[in-house]
Protein backbone atom coordinates (compact mmCIF):
# COMPACT_ATOMS: atom_id res chain seq x y z
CA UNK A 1 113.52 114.17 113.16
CA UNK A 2 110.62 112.06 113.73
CA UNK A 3 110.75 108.59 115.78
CA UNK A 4 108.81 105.52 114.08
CA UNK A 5 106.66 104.26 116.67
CA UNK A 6 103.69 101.22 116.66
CA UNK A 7 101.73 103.62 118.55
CA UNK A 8 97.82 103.96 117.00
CA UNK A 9 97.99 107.10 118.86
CA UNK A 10 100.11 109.28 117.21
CA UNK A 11 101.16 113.21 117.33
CA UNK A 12 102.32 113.44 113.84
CA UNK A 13 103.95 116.54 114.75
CA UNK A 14 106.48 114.81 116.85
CA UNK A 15 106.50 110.71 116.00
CA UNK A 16 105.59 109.10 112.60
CA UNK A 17 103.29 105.93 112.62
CA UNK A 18 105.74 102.70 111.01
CA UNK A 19 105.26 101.77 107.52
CA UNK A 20 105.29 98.73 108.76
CA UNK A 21 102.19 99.45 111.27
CA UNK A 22 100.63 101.21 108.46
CA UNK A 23 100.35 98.26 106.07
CA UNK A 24 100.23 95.53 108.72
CA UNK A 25 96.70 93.59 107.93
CA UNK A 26 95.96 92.26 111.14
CA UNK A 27 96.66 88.27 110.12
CA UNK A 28 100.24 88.38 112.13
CA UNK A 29 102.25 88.03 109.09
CA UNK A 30 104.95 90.26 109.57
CA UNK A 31 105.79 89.50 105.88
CA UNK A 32 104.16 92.28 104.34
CA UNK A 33 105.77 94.42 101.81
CA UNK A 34 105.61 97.93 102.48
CA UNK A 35 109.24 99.37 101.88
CA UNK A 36 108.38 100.86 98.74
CA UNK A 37 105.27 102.78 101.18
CA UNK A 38 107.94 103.88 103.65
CA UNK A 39 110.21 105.58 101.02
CA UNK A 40 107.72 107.48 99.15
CA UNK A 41 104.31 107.44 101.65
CA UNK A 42 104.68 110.74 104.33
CA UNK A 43 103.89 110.22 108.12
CA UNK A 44 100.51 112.02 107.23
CA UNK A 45 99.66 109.50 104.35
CA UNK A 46 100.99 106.48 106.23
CA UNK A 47 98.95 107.83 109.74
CA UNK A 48 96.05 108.21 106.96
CA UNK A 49 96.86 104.35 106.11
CA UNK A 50 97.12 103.25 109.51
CA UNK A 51 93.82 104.73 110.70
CA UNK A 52 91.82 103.29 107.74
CA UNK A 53 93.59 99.39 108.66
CA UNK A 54 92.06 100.49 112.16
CA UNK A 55 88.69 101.38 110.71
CA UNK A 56 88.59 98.12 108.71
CA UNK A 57 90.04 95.86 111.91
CA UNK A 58 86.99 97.51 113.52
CA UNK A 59 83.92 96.09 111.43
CA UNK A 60 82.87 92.92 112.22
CA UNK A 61 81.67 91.49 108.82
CA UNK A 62 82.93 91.36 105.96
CA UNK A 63 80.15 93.45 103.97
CA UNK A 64 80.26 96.15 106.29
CA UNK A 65 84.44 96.14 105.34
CA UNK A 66 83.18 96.03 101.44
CA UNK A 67 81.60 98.95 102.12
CA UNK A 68 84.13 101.36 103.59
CA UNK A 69 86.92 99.95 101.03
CA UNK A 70 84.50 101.13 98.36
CA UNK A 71 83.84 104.63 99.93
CA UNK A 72 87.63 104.53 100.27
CA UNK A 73 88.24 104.03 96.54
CA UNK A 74 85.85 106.71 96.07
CA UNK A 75 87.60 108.90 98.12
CA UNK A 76 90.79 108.75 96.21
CA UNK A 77 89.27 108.52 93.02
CA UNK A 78 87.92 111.92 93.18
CA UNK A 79 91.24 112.78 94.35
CA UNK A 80 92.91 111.21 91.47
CA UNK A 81 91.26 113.14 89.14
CA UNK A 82 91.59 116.84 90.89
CA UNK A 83 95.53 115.90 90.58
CA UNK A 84 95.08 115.09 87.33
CA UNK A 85 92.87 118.60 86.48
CA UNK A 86 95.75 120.19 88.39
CA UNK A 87 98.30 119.00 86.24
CA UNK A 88 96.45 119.67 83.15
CA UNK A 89 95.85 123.30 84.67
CA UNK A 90 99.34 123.69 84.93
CA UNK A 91 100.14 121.66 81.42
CA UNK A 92 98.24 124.74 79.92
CA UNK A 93 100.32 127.26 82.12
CA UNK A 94 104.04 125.83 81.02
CA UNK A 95 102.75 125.10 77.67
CA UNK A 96 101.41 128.47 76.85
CA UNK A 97 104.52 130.39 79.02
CA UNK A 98 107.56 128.01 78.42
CA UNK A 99 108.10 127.94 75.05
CA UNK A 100 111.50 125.40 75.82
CA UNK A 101 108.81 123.24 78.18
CA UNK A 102 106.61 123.25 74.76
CA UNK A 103 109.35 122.02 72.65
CA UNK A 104 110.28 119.13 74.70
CA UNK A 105 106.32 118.19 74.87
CA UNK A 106 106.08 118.31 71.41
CA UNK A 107 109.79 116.00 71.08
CA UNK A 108 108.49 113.99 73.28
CA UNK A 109 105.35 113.40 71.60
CA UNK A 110 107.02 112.80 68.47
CA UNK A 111 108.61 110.45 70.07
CA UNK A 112 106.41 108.12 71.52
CA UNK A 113 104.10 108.23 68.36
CA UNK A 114 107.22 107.51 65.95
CA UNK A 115 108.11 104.84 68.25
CA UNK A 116 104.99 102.72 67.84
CA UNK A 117 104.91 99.83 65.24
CA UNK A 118 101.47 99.42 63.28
């Protein structure tokens, strides 16, 4: 089982960077909200969290900081939308195969457009 540590240096094969480390901003508020992270985040994503809070503590203005959240958003932009491809890829699949999975789509559909008010 992995051990939550406050390490920045972590083997993620043995120890798990905190949630809390992950999502701390530097300002010594020890307020922050990151329970929701810690229950659905793994120790990869929440390393991946930590490093970039690292990368950002590391600039020393604020439009160098601008820049790498923006390359950041970027980042998981493009990632967004190869999950979403992915899930359309396999929408097709189950669609197509599952004739039950079909059904349900199409009740659910039915659904959600009966349930709108014009």
């Amino acid at each position: 089982m992995a051990t939550f540590v406050s390490d920045t240096t972590l083997d993620l094969s043995v120890r798990c960077v905190s949630a809390r480390d992950a999502a701390r901003d530097g300002d010594g508020n020890d307020d922050d909200d990151v329970d929701d992270n810690a229950s659905v985040l793994t120790c990869d994503q929440l390393q991946q969290v930590d490093d970039f809070r690292h990368q950002l503590l590391g600039k020393t203005n604020d439009a160098d900081k601008l820049q790498l959240c923006a390359e950041k958003c970027d980042e998981l932009l493009r990632h967004d939308t190869r999950l979403r491809i992915l899930i359309a890829a396999y929408d097709d699949v189950m669609s197509a195969v599952c004739r039950g999975y079909e059904n349900k789509k199409r009740e659910k559909t039915r659904t959600l457009f009966l349930g709108v008010v014009y």
